[in-house]
Protein backbone atom coordinates (compact mmCIF):
# COMPACT_ATOMS: atom_id res chain seq x y z
CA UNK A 1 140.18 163.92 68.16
CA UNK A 2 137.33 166.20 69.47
CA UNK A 3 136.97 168.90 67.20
CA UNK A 4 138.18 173.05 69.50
CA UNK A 5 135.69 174.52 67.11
CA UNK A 6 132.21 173.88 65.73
CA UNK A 7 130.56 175.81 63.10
CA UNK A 8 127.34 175.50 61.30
CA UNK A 9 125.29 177.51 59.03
CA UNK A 10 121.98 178.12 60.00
CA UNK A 11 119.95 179.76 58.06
CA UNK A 12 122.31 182.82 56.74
CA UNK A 13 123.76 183.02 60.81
CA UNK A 14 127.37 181.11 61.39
CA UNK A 15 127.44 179.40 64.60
CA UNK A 16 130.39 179.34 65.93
CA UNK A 17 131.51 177.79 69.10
CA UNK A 18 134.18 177.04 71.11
CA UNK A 19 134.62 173.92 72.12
CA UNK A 20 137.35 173.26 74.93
CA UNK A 21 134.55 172.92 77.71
CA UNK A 22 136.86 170.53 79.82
CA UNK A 23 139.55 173.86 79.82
CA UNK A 24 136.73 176.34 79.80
CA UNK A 25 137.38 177.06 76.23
CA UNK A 26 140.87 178.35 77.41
CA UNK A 27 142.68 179.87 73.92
CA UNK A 28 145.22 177.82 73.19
CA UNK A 29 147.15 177.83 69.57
CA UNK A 30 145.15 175.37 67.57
CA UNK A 31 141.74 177.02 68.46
CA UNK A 32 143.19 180.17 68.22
CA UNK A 33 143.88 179.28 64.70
CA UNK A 34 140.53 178.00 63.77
CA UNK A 35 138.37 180.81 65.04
CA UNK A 36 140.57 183.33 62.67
CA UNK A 37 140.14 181.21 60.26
CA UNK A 38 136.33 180.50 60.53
CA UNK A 39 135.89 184.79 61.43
CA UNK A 40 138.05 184.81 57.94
CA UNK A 41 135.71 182.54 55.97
CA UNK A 42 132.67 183.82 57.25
CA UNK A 43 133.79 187.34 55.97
CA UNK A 44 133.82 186.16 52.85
CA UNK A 45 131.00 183.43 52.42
CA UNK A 46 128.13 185.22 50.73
CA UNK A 47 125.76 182.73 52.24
CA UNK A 48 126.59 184.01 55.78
CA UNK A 49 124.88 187.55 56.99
CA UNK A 50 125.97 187.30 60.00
CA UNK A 51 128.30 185.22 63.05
CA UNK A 52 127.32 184.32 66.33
CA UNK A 53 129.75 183.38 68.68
CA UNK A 54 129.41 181.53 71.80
CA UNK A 55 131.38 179.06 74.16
CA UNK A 56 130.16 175.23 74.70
CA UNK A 57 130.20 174.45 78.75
CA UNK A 58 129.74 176.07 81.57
CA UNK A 59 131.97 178.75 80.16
CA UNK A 60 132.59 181.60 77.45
CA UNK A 61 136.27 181.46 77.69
CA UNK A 62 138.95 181.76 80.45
CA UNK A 63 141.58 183.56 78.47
CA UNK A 64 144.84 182.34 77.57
CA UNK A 65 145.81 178.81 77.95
CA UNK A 66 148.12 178.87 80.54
CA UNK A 67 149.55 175.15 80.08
CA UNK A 68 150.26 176.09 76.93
CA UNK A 69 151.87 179.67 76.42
CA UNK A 70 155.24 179.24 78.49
CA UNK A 71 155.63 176.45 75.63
CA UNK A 72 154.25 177.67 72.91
CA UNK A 73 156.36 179.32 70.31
CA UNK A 74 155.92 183.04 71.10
CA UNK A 75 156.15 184.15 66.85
CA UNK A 76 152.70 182.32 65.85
CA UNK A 77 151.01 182.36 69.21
CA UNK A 78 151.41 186.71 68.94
CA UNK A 79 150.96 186.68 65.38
CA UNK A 80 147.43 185.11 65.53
CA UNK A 81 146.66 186.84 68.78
CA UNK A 82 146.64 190.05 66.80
CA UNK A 83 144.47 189.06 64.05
CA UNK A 84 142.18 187.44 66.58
CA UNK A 85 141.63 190.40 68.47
CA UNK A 86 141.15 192.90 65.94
CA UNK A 87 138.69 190.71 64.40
CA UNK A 88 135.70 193.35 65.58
CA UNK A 89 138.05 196.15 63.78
CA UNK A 90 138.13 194.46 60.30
CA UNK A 91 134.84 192.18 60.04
CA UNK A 92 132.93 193.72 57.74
CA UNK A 93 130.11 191.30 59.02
CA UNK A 94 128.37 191.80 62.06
CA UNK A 95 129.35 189.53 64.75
CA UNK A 96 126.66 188.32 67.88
CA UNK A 97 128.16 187.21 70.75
CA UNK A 98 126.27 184.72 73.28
CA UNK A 99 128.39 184.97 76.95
CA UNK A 100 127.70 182.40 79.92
CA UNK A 101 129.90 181.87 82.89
CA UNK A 102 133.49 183.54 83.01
CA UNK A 103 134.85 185.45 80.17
CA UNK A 104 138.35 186.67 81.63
CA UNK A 105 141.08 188.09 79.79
CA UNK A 106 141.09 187.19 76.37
CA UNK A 107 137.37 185.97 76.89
CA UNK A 108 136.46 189.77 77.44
CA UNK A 109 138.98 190.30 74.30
CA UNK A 110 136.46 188.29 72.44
CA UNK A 111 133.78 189.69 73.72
CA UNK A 112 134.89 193.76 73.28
CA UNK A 113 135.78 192.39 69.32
CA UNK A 114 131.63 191.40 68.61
CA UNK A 115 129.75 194.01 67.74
CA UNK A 116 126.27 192.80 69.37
CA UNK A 117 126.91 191.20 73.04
CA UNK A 118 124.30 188.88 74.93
CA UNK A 119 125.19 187.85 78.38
CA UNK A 120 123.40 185.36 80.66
CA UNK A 121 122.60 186.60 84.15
CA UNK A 122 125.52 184.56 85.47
CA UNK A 123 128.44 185.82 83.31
CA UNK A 124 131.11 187.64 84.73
CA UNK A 125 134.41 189.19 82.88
CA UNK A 126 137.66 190.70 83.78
CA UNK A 127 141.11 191.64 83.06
CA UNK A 128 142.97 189.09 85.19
CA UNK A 129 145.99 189.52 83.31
CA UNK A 130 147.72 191.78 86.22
CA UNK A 131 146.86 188.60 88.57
CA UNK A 132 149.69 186.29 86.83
CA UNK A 133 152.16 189.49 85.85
CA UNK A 134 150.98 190.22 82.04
CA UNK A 135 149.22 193.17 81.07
CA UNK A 136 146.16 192.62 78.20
CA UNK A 137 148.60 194.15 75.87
CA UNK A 138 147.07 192.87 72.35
CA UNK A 139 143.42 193.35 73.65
CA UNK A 140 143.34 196.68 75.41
CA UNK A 141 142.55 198.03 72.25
CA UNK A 142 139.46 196.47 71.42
CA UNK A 143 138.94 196.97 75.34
CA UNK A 144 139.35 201.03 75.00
CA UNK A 145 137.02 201.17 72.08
CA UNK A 146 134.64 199.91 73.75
CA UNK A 147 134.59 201.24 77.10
CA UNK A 148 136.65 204.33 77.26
CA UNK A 149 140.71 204.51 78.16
CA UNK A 150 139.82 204.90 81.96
CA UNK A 151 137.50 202.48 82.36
CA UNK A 152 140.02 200.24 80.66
CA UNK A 153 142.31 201.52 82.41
CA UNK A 154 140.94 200.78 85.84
CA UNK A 155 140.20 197.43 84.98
CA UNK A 156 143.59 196.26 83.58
CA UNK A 157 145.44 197.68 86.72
CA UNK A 158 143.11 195.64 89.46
CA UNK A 159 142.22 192.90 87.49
CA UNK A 160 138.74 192.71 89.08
CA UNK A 161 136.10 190.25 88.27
CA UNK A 162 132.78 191.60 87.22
CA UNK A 163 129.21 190.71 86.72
CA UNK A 164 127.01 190.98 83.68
CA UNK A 165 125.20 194.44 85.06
CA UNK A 166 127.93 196.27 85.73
CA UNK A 167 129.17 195.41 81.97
CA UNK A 168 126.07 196.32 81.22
CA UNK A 169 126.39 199.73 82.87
CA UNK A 170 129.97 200.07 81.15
CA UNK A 171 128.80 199.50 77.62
CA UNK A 172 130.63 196.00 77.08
CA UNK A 173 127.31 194.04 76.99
CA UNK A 174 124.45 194.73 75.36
CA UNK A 175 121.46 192.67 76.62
CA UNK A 176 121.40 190.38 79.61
CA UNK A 177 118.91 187.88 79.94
CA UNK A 178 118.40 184.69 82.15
CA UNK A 179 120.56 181.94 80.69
CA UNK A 180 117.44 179.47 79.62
CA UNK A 181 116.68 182.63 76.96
CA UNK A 182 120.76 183.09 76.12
CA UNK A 183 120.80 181.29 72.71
CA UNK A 184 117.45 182.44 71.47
CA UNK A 185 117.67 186.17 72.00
CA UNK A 186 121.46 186.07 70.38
CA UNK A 187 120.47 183.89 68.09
CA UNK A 188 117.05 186.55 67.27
CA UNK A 189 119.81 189.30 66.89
CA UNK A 190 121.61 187.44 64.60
CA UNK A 191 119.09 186.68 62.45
CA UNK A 192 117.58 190.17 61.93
CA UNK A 193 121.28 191.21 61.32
CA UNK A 194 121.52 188.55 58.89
CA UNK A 195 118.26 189.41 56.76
CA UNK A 196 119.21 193.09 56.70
CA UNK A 197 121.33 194.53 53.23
CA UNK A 198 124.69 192.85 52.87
CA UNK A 199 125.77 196.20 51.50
CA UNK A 200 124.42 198.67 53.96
CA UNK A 201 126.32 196.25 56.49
CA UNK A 202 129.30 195.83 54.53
CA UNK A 203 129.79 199.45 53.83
CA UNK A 204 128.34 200.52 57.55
CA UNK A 205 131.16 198.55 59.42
CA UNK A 206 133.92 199.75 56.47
CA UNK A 207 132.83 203.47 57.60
CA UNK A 208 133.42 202.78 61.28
CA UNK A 209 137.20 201.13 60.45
CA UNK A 210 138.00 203.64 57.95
CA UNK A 211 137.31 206.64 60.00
CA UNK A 212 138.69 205.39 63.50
CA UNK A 213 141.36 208.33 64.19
CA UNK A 214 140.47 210.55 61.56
CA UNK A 215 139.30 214.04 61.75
CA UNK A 216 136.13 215.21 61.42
CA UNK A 217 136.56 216.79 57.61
CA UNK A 218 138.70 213.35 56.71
CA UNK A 219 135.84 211.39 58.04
CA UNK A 220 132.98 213.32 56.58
CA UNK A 221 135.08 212.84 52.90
CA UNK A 222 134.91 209.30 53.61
CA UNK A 223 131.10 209.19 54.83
CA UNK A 224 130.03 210.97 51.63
CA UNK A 225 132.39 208.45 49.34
CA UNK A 226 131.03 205.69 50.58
CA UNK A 227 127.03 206.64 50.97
CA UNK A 228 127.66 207.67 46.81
CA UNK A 229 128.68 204.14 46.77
CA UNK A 230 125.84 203.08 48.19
CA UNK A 231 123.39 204.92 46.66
CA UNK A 232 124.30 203.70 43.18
CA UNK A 233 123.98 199.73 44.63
CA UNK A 234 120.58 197.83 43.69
CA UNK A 235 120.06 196.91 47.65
CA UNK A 236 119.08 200.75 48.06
CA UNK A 237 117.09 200.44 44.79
CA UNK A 238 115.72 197.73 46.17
CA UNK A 239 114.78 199.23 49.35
CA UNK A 240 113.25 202.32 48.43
CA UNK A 241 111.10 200.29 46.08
CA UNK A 242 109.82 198.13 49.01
CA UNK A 243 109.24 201.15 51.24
CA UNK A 244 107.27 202.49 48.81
CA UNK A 245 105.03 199.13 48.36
CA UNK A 246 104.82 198.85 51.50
CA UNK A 247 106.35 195.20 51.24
CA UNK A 248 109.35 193.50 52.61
CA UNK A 249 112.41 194.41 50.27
CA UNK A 250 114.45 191.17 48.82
CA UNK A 251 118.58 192.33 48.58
CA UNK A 252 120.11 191.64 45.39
CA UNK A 253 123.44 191.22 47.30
CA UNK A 254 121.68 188.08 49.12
CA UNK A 255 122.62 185.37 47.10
């Protein structure tokens, strides 16, 4: 039986792909399952700086799988819909990911949860939910972080395809590049991520989830609780030292 994920370590960057290409990487339960659970383990695997996410085929993803959900049972299929996309919201790893072809509905889900987004020149998104009668309920959240309540807004009502400039313009990609360079330049990102402090990471992306809705004096309490933090760890150490020696510094957290 062909394998809906692959993973590999390379170098201290997870690979992670989907691999449904004959149903365009369509979500279904059982993939579903194993990208929470490889997100999970990467979180966790001192050996991994960093994840980079991408879709085998002609496409990212095409959202839900529709053969699947009027079927499915609804309990586990929400369940790990909600930990899958509020993956960007508690990874304390970064995550890269590398977009060809569609990404519609929960595609774009995926691709508003990575912190660092690539697109080829032919990649298009959109919030077809409205098309079928749904709504992107569990990722219009991770939609509206990204790009603002209107814009998320505007999108989820028409349910509008769109093409890798104007997500570009809207803030949900970051770089676009011809599709020959896709892998390389994600996979570049990924690697500088990867080679940069565990801790400052770690404790960078724990800022940005703790504070999310607080006010500005609860989330300048938590800024200066965590830089103390940091400023005791050996990685700083570390990397005032190699400033100073004009040298590349070597994190103790990298194991």
């Amino acid at each position: 039986m062909t394998e809906v994920l692959q993973t590999a370590l390379d170098g201290r960057v997870l690979r992670v792909a989907l691999n449904r290409p004959e149903k365009r990487n369509a979500l279904n339960l059982e993939l579903c399952r194993e990208l929470v659970a490889a997100l999970d383990r990467a979180d966790s695997d001192p050996k991994a700086g960093a994840v980079l996410l991408s879709g085998n085929g002609k496409a990212f993803c095409a959202g839900m799988d529709l053969n699947e959900v009027l079927s499915a049972p609804q309990g586990p299929l929400g369940k790990v819909h909600e930990q899958l996309f509020i993956a960007g919201a508690r990874m304390t790893k970064p995550v890269v990911a590398a977009v060809q072809g569609p990404a519609l509905a929960g595609g774009t889900g995926l691709v508003a949860n990575a912190h660092i987004v690539v697109a080829s020149e032919d990649a298009t998104f959109g919030l077809t939910e409205i098309r079928i009668g749904l709504w992107p309920f569990l990722i219009f959240r991770g939609i509206r972080a990204a790009l603002g309540e209107r814009r998320a807004l505007e999108l989820s009502l028409t349910g509008r395809v769109f093409g890798a400039q104007e997500a570009l313009q809207f803030g949900l990609v970051h770089h676009v590049v011809p599709g020959a360079e896709l892998d390389a330049r994600a996979f570049e990102i990924a690697s500088t991520l990867a080679a940069a402090s565990p801790m400052a990471l770690r404790s960078g992306l724990m800022f940005v989830q703790q504070t999310r809705g607080k006010s500005w004096t609860d989330a300048g309490e938590i800024a200066r609780q965590i830089r103390d933090q940091v400023f005791q760890g050996e990685d700083f150490q570390e990397g005032i030292r190699a400033f100073r020696e004009k040298r590349q510094p070597h994190w103790p957290s990298i194991v």
